[in-house]
Protein backbone atom coordinates (compact mmCIF):
# COMPACT_ATOMS: atom_id res chain seq x y z
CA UNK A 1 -47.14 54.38 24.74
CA UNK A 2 -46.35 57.25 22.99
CA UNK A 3 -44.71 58.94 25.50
CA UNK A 4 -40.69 60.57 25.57
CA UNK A 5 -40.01 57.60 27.58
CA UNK A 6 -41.73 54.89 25.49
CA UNK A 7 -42.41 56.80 22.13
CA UNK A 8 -44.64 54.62 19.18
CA UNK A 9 -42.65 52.95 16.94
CA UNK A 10 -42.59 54.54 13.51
CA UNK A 11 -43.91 52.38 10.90
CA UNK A 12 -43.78 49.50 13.51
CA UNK A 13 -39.84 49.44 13.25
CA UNK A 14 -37.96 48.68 16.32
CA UNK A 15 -34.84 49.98 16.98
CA UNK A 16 -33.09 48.43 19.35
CA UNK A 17 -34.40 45.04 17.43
CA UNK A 18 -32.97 45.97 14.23
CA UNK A 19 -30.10 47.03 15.41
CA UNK A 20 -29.47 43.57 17.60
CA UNK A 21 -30.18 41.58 14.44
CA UNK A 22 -27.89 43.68 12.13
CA UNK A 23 -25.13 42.78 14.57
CA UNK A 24 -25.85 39.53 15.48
CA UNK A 25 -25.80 38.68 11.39
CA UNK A 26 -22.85 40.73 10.81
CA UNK A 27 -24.58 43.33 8.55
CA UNK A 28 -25.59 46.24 8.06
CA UNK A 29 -29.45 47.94 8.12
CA UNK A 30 -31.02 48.23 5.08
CA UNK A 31 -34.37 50.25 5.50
CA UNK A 32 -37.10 48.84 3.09
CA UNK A 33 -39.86 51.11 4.30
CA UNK A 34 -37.55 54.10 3.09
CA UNK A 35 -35.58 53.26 0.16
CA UNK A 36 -32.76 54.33 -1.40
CA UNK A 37 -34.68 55.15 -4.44
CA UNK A 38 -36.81 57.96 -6.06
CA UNK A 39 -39.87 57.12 -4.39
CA UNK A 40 -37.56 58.32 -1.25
CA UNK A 41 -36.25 61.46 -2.60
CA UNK A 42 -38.98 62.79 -5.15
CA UNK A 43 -41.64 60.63 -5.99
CA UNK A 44 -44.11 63.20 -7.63
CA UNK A 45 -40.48 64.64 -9.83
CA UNK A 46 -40.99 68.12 -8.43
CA UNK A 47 -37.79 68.98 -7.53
CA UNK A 48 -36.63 68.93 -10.97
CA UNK A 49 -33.20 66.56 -10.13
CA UNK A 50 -32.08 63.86 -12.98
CA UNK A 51 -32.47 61.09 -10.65
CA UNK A 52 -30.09 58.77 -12.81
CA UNK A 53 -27.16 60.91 -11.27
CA UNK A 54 -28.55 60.20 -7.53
CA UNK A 55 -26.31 57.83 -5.34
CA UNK A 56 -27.15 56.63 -2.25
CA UNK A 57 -24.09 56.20 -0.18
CA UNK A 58 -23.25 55.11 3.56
CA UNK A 59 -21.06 58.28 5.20
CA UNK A 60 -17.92 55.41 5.26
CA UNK A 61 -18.69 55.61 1.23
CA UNK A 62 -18.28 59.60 1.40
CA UNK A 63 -14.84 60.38 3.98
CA UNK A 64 -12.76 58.26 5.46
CA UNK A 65 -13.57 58.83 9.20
CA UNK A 66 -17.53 59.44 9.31
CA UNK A 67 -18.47 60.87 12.48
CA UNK A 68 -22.47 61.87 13.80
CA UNK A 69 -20.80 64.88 16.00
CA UNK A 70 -17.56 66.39 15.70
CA UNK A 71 -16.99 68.87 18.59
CA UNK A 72 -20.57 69.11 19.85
CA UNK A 73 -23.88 70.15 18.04
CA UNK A 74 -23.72 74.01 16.80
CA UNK A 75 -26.01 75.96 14.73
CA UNK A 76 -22.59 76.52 12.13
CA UNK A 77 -22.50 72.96 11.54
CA UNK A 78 -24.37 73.08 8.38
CA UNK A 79 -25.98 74.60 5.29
CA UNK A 80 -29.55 74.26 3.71
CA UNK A 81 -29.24 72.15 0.54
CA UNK A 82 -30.13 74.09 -3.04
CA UNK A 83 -32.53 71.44 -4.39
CA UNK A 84 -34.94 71.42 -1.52
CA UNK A 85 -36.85 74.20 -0.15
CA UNK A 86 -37.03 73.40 3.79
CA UNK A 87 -35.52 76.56 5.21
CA UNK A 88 -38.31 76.41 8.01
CA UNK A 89 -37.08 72.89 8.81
CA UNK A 90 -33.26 74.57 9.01
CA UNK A 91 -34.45 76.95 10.98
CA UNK A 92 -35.76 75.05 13.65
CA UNK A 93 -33.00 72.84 13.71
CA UNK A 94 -30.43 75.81 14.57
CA UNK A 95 -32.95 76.62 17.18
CA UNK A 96 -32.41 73.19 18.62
CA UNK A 97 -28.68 73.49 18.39
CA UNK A 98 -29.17 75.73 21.71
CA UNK A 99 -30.90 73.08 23.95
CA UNK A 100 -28.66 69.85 24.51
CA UNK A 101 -31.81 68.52 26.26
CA UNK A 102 -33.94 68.96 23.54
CA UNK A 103 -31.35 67.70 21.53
CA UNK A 104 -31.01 64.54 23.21
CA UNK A 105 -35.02 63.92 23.05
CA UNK A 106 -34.50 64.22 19.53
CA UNK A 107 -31.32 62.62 18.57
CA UNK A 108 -30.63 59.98 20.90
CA UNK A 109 -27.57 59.49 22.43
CA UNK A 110 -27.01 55.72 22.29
CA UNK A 111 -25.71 56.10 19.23
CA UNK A 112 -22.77 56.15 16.63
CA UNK A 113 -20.33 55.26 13.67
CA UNK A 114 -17.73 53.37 16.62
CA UNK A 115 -18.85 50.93 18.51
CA UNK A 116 -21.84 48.36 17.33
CA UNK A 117 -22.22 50.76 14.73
CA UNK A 118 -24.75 48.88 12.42
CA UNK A 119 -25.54 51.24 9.44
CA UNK A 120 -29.08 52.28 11.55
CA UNK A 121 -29.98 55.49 13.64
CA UNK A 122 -32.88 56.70 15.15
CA UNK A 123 -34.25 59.98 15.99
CA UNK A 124 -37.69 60.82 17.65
CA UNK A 125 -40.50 63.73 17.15
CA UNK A 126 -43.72 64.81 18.41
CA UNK A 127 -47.01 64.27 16.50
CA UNK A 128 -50.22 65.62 17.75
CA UNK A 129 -49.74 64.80 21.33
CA UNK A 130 -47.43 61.59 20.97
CA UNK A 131 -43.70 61.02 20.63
CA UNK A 132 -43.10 58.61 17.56
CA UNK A 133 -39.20 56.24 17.30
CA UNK A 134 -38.28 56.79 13.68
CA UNK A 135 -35.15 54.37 12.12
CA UNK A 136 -33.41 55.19 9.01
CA UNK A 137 -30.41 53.57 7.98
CA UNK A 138 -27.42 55.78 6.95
CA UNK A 139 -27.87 55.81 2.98
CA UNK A 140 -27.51 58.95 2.03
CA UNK A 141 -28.48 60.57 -1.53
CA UNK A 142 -25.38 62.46 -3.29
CA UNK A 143 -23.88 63.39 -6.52
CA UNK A 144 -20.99 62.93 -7.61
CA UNK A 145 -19.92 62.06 -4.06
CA UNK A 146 -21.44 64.75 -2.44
CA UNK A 147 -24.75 65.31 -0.75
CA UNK A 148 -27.35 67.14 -2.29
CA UNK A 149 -29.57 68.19 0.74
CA UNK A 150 -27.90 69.58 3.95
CA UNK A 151 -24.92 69.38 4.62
CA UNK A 152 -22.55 69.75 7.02
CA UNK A 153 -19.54 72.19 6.81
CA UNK A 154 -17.30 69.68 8.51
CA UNK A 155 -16.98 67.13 5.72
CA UNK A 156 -17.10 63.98 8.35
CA UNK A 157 -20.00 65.28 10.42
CA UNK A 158 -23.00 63.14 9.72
CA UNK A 159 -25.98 64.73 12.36
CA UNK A 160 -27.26 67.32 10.12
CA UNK A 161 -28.08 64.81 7.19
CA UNK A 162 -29.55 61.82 9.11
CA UNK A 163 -31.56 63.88 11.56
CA UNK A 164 -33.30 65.55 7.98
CA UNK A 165 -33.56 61.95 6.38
CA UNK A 166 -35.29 60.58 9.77
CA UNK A 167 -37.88 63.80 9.20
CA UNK A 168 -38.20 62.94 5.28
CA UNK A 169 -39.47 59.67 6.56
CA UNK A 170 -41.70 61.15 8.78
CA UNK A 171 -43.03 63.61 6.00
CA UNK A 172 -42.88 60.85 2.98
CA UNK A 173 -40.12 62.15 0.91
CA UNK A 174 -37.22 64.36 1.09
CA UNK A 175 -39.85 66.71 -1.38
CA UNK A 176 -42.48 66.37 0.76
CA UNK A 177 -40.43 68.90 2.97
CA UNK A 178 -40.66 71.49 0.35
CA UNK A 179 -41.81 75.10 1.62
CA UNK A 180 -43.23 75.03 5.24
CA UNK A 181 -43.95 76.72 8.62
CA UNK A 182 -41.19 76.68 11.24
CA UNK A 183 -44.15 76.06 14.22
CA UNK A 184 -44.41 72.74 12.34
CA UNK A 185 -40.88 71.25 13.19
CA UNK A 186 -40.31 73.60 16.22
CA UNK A 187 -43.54 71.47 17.88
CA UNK A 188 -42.12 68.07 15.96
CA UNK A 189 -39.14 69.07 18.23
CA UNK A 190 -40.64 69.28 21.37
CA UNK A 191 -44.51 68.91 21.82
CA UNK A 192 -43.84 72.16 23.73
CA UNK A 193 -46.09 74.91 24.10
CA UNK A 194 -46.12 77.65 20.63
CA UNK A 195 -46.91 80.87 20.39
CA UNK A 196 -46.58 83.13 16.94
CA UNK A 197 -46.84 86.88 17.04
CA UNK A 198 -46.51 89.58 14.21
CA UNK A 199 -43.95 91.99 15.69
CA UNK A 200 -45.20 95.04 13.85
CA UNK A 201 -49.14 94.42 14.74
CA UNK A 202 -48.81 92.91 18.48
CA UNK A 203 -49.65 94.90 21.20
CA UNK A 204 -47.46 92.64 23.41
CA UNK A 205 -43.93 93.60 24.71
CA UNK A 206 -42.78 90.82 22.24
CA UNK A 207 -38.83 91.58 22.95
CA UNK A 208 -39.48 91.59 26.70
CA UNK A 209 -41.03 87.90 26.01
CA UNK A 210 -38.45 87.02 24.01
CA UNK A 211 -35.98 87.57 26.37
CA UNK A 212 -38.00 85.82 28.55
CA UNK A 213 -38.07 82.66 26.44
CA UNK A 214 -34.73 82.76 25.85
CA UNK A 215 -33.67 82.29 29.33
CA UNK A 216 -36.41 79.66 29.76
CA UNK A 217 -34.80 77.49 26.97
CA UNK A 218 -37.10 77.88 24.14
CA UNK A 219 -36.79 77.07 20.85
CA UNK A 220 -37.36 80.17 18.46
CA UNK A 221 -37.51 81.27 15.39
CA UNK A 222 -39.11 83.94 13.00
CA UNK A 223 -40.05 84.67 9.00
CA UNK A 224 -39.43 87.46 6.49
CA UNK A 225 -42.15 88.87 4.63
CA UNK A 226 -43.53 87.00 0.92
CA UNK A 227 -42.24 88.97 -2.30
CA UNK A 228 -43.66 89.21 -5.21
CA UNK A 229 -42.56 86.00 -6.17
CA UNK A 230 -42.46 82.87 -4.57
CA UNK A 231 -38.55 83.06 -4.98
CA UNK A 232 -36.12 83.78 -2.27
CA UNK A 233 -35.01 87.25 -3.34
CA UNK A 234 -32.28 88.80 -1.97
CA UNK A 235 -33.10 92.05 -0.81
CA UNK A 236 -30.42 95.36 -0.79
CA UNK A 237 -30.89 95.16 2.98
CA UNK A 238 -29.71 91.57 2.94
CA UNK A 239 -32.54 90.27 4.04
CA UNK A 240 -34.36 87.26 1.96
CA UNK A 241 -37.74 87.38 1.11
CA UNK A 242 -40.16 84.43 2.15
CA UNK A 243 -37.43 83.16 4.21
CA UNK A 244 -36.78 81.41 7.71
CA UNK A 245 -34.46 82.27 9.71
CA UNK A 246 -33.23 81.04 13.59
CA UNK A 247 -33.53 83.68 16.55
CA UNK A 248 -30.39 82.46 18.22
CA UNK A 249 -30.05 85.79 20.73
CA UNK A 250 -31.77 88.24 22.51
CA UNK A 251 -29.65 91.19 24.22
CA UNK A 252 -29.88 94.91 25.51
CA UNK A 253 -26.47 96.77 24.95
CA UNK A 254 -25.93 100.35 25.88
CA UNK A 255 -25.17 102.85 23.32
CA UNK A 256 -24.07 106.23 23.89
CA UNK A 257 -25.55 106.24 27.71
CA UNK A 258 -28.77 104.75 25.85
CA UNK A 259 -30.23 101.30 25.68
CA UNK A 260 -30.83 99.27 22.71
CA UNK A 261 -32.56 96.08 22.40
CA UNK A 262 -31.33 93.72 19.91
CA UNK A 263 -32.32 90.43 18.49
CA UNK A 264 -29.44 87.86 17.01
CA UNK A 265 -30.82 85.95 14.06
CA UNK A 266 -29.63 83.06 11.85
CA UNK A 267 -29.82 82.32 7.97
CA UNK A 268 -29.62 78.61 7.43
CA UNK A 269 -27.91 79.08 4.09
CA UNK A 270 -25.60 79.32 6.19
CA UNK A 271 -24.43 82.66 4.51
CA UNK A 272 -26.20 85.99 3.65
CA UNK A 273 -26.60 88.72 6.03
CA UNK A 274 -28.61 91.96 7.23
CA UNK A 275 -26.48 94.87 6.02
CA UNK A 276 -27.77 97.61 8.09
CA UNK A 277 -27.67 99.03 11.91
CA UNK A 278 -26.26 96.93 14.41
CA UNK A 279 -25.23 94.54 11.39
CA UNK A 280 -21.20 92.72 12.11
CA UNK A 281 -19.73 95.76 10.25
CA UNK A 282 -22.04 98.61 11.47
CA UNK A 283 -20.60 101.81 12.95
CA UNK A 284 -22.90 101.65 15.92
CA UNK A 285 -20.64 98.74 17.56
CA UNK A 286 -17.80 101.35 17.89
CA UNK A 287 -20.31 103.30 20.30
CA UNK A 288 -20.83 100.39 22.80
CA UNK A 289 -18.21 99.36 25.73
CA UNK A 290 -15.62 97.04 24.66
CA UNK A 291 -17.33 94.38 26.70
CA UNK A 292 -20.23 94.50 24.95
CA UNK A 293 -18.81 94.82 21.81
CA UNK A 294 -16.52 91.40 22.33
CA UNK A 295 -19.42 89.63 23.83
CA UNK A 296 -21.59 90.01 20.53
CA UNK A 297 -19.93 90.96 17.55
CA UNK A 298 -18.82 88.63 15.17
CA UNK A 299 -17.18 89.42 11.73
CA UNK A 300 -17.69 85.88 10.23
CA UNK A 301 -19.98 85.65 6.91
CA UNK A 302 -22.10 83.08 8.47
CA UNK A 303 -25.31 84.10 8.25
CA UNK A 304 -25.86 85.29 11.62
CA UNK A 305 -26.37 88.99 12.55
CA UNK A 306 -27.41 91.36 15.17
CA UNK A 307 -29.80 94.07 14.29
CA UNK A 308 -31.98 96.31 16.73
CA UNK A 309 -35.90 95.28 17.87
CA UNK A 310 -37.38 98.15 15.28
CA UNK A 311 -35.80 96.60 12.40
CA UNK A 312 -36.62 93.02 13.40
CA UNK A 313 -40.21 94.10 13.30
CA UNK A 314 -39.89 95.94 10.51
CA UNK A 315 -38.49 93.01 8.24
CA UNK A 316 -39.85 89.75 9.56
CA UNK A 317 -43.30 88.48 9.92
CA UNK A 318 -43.80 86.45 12.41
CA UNK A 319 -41.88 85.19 15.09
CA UNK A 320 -41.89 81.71 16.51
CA UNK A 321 -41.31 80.16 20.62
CA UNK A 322 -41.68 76.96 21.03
CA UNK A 323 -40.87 76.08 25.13
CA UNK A 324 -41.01 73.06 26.67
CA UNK A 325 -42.79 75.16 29.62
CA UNK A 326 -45.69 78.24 29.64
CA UNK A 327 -43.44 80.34 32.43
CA UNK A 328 -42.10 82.21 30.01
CA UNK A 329 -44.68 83.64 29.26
CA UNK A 330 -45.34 85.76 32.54
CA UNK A 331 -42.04 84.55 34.28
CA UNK A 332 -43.81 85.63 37.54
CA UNK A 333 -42.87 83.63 40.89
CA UNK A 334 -46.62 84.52 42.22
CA UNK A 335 -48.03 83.03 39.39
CA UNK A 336 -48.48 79.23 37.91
CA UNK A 337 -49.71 78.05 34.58
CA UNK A 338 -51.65 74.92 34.38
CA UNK A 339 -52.48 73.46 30.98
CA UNK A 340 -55.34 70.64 29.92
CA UNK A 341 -55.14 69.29 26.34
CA UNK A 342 -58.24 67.76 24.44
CA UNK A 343 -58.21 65.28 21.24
CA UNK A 344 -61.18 65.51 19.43
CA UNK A 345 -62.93 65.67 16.38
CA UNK A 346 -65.01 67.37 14.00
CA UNK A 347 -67.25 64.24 12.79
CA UNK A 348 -69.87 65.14 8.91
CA UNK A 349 -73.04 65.55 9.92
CA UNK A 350 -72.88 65.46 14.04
CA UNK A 351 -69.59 67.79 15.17
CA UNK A 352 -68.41 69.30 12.02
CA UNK A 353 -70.61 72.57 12.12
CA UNK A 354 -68.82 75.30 10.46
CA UNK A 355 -67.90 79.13 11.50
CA UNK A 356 -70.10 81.29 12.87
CA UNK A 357 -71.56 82.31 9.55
CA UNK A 358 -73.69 79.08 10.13
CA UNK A 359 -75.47 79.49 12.56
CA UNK A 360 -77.87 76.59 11.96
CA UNK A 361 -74.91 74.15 12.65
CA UNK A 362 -72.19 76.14 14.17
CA UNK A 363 -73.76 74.62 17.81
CA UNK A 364 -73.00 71.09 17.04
CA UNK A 365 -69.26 71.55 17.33
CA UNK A 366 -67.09 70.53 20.01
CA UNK A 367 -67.53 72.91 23.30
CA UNK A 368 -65.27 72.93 25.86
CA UNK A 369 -65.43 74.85 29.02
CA UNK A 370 -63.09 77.22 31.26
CA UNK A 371 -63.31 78.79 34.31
CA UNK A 372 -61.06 81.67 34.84
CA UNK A 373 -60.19 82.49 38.82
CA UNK A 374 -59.65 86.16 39.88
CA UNK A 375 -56.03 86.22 40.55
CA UNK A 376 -54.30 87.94 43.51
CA UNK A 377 -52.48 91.47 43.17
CA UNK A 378 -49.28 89.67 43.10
CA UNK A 379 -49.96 87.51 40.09
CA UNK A 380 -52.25 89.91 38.71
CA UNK A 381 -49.47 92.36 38.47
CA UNK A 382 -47.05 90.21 37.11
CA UNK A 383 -45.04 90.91 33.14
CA UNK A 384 -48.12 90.52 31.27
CA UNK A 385 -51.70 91.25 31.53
CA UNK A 386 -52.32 87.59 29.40
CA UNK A 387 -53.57 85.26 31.06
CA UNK A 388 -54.64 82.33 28.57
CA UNK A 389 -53.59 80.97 25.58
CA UNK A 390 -55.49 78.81 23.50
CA UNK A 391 -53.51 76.20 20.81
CA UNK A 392 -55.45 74.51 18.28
CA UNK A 393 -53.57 71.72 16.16
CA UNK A 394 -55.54 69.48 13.27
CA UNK A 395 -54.39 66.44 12.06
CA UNK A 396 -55.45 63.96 8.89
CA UNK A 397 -52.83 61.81 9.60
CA UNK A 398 -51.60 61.58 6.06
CA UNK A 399 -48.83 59.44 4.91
CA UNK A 400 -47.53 62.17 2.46
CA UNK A 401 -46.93 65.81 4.04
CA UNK A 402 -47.40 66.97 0.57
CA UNK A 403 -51.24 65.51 0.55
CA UNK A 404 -52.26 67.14 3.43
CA UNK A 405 -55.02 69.66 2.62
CA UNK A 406 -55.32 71.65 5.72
CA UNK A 407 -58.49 73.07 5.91
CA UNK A 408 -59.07 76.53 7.39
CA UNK A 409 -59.32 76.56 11.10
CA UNK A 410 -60.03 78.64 14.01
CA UNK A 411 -62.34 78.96 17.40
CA UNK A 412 -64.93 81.27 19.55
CA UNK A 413 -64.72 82.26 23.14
CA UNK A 414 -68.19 83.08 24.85
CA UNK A 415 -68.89 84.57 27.74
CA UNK A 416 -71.45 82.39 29.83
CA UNK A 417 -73.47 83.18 32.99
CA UNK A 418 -75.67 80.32 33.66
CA UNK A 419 -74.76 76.54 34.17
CA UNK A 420 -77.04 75.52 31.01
CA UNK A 421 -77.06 76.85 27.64
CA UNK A 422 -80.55 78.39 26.30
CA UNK A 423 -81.64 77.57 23.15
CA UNK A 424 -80.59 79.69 20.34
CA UNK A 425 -77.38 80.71 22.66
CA UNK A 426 -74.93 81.47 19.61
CA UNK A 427 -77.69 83.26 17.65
CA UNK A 428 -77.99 85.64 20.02
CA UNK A 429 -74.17 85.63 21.62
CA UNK A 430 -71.41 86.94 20.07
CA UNK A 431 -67.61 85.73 21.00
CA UNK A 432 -65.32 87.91 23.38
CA UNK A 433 -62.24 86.51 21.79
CA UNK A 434 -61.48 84.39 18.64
CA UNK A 435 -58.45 83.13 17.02
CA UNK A 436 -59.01 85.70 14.02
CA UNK A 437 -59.60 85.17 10.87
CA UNK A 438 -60.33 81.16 9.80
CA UNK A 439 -56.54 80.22 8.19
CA UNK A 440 -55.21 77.13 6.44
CA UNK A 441 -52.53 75.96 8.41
CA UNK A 442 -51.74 73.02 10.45
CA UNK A 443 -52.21 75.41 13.65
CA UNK A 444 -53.50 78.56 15.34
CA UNK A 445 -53.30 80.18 18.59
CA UNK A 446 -54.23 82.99 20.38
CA UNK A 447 -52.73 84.32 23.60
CA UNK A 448 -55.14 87.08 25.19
CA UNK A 449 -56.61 88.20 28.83
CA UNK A 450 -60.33 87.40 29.92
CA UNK A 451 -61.64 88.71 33.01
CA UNK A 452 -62.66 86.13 35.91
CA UNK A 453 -65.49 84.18 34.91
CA UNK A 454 -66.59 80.68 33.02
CA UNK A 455 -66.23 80.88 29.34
CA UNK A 456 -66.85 78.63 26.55
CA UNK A 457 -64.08 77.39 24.04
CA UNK A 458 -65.73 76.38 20.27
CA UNK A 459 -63.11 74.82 17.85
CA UNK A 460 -63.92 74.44 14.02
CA UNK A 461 -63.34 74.74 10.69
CA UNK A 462 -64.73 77.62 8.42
CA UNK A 463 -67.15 74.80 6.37
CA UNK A 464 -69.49 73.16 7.66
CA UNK A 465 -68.69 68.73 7.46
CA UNK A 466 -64.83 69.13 6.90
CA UNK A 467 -64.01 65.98 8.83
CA UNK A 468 -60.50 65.63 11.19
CA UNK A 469 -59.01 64.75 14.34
CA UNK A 470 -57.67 68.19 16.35
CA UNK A 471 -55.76 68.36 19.80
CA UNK A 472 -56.85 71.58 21.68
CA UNK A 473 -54.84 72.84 24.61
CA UNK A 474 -55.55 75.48 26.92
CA UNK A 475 -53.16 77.33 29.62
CA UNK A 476 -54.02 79.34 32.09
CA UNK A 477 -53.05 81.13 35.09
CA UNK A 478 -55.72 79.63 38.24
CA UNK A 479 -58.16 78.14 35.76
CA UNK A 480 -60.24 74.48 36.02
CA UNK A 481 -61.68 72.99 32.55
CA UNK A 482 -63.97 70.56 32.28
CA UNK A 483 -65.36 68.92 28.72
CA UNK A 484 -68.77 70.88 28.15
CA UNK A 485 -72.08 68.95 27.03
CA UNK A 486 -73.58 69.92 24.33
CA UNK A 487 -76.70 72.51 24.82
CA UNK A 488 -79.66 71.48 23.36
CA UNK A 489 -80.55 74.03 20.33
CA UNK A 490 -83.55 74.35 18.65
CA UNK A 491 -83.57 75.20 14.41
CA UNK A 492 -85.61 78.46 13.42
């Protein structure tokens, strides 16, 4: 259970039951354990909507000929919504667009408004390490006729709208989606392996990888810098502050006898664009072969845009791959990635230790131990000098997304020589690698090269006794782990 093949049933709701009783009694699916109601939509009144004007309403209600996909899935289908902030949802979504099996782990394809259509759909995510079933029924919120979170620019396309209800559910309430990180829904997506990298501070070829993961199939994504504000301002460039946007291409052109690595990237508004180089109506298109040119450019205002590596690192953040496999991230025929996964948990008073500023209890957190092998020229040599990354996740399996108090996170990589751990080992030790500084956030991960040798992995949180469950996964290029005992530590 739990798996892609037999996922948990969300909120113990059974699909293919419902739907067999809906049709067998000539109705259609009412969902009690998300109502069409306020508790649904915004049941802390923080999205500042007059909910008296809010009508839920079956697509049949809305057009004439409701359909879930008209002419396939496409990241133009819709646009974000402008009562709910969940641009980093969006943005993930449009990243899904690209990867019809991806798609079809998410959105099943047993389903429709023709045949046995039963007012009830289904769509199914990954939460820490296990693949939930969520049902919804096709109530929809609107005003005056029209919805009031995505939508889709085909009026009778319905995917876009139930696929964000199904993930409301999943998060408590359509507000409960307000402001986010795009790793959250890109890993929802797929239970795939993440990385994140700042493109103006990594020392990583992070184009090179991107092109990479874009031929691999992986889902990506990246974020603009904060303003001053916590509004979306509009900058002269174009470019929105605080924003998420969709990586939807990665592509070298040659200009003037020169080349020039560029990076395609989305707005889910669905509108607003980079104005500068290599933007739909930039000069630097008229120096690039015709080929090229009719390959890439577009002149639609649909939020999408071209512009080159330098100013992609310049103006966003972070950037986001999500892949279903780690071989993107060396791409190397001599080389394999193998990847173990630990749940676990950080228990008051017996595992919850703290950071290293404590060093009285840092030692009773969870340890975990990997070896790394000494890898051949071949692999050694191979498109990057990485060879592990380590993915820690928390989870406090809250019912509201909004009440979810992550606490900051992070771990400590230690060199070790002998089989058993002296006393006072982290007094005296200090870490080869961390994850950086302890952050609140759902997630953190760390992809970095360790010379051959056995090394020790210590997950926690910054305080000492913050209790929760965490999943850690490790990949690594010729590498064994096995869960470490604790050493036995004396107190000073």
């Amino acid at each position: 259970m739990g798996t892609l093949d037999v996922p948990l049933n969300f909120l113990d709701q059974d699909y293919q039951e419902l739907q067999k009783r809906c049709i067998t009694n000539k109705k259609r699916y009412v969902d009690n354990k998300f109502p069409s109601d306020s508790s649904s939509i915004d049941p802390k009144k923080k999205l500042g909507l007059d909910m008296e004007q809010i009508e839920w309403l079956r697509p049949s209600k809305i057009v004439a000929d409701p359909q879930l996909i008209v002419k396939g899935v496409s990241r133009f289908d819709y646009s974000q919504g402008s009562y709910l902030g969940n641009c980093w949802f969006l943005a993930a979504v449009g990243a899904l667009t690209f990867q019809e099996d991806v798609m079809d782990q998410v959105m099943p394809v047993d389903q429709s408004f023709g045949e046995d259509y039963a007012g009830i759909f289904h769509f199914r995510f990954w939460r820490f390490g296990k693949w939930i079933d969520v049902v919804i029924d096709d109530k929809l919120p609107t005003i005056d006729g029209k919805l009031i979170f995505v939508h889709s620019k085909t009026s009778n396309e319905f995917w876009p709208a139930l696929l964000e209800k199904a993930y409301a559910k999943v998060c408590g309430s359509y507000a409960d989606m307000h402001a986010g990180l795009v790793s959250e829904a890109l890993l929802d997506f797929t239970g795939g392996i993440h990385v994140c990298f700042e493109p103006a501070k990594t020392s990583i070829d992070l184009w090179s990888l991107m092109y990479r993961a874009s031929k691999a199939k992986a889902l990506m994504a990246c974020g603009t810098f904060q303003g001053k504000s916590s509004d979306n301002t509009v900058l002269p460039s174009g470019i929105v502050q605080g924003h998420a946007y969709t990586v939807t291409g990665v592509y070298k052109v040659t200009c003037q006898g020169k080349p020039v690595r560029l990076v395609r990237v989305l707005n889910p508004w669905g509108k607003g664009e980079w104005n500068g180089a290599w933007s739909d109506k930039s000069s630097f298109w008229n120096k690039v072969s015709e080929e090229q040119r009719s390959k890439c450019r577009s002149l639609a205002n649909d939020g999408e845009f071209w512009m080159s590596m330098e100013d992609f690192s310049k103006n966003f953040e972070d950037t986001d791959i999500c892949c279903l496999s780690p071989d993107f991230l060396d791409n190397s025929s001599e080389c394999s990635w193998t990847s173990t996964c630990y749940n676990d948990s950080w228990v008051a008073g017996t595992t919850a230790g703290g950071c290293l500023n404590n060093k009285d209890s840092f030692w009773t957190n969870p340890q975990f131990r990997v070896r790394i092998e000494e890898l051949d020229k071949a692999c050694a040599s191979g498109q990057c000098p990485e060879n592990i990354l380590v993915s820690l996740m928390q989870n406090h399996e809250k019912r509201y997304r909004s009440q979810v108090s992550n606490y900051a996170i992070g771990f400590s990589v230690y060199a070790m020589k002998d089989e058993k751990l002296p006393p006072k080992f982290f007094y005296r030790k200090r870490p080869v690698k961390d994850s950086g500084n302890f952050i609140n956030t759902r997630h953190v991960m760390r992809f970095f090269k360790l010379e051959p040798g056995e090394y020790l992995i210590v997950p926690s949180t910054f305080d000492p006794n913050e209790c929760a469950k965490f999943r850690l996964s490790i990949y690594s290029k010729s590498e064994s782990h096995k869960r470490n005992q604790k050493p036995e530590m004396t107190y000073v």
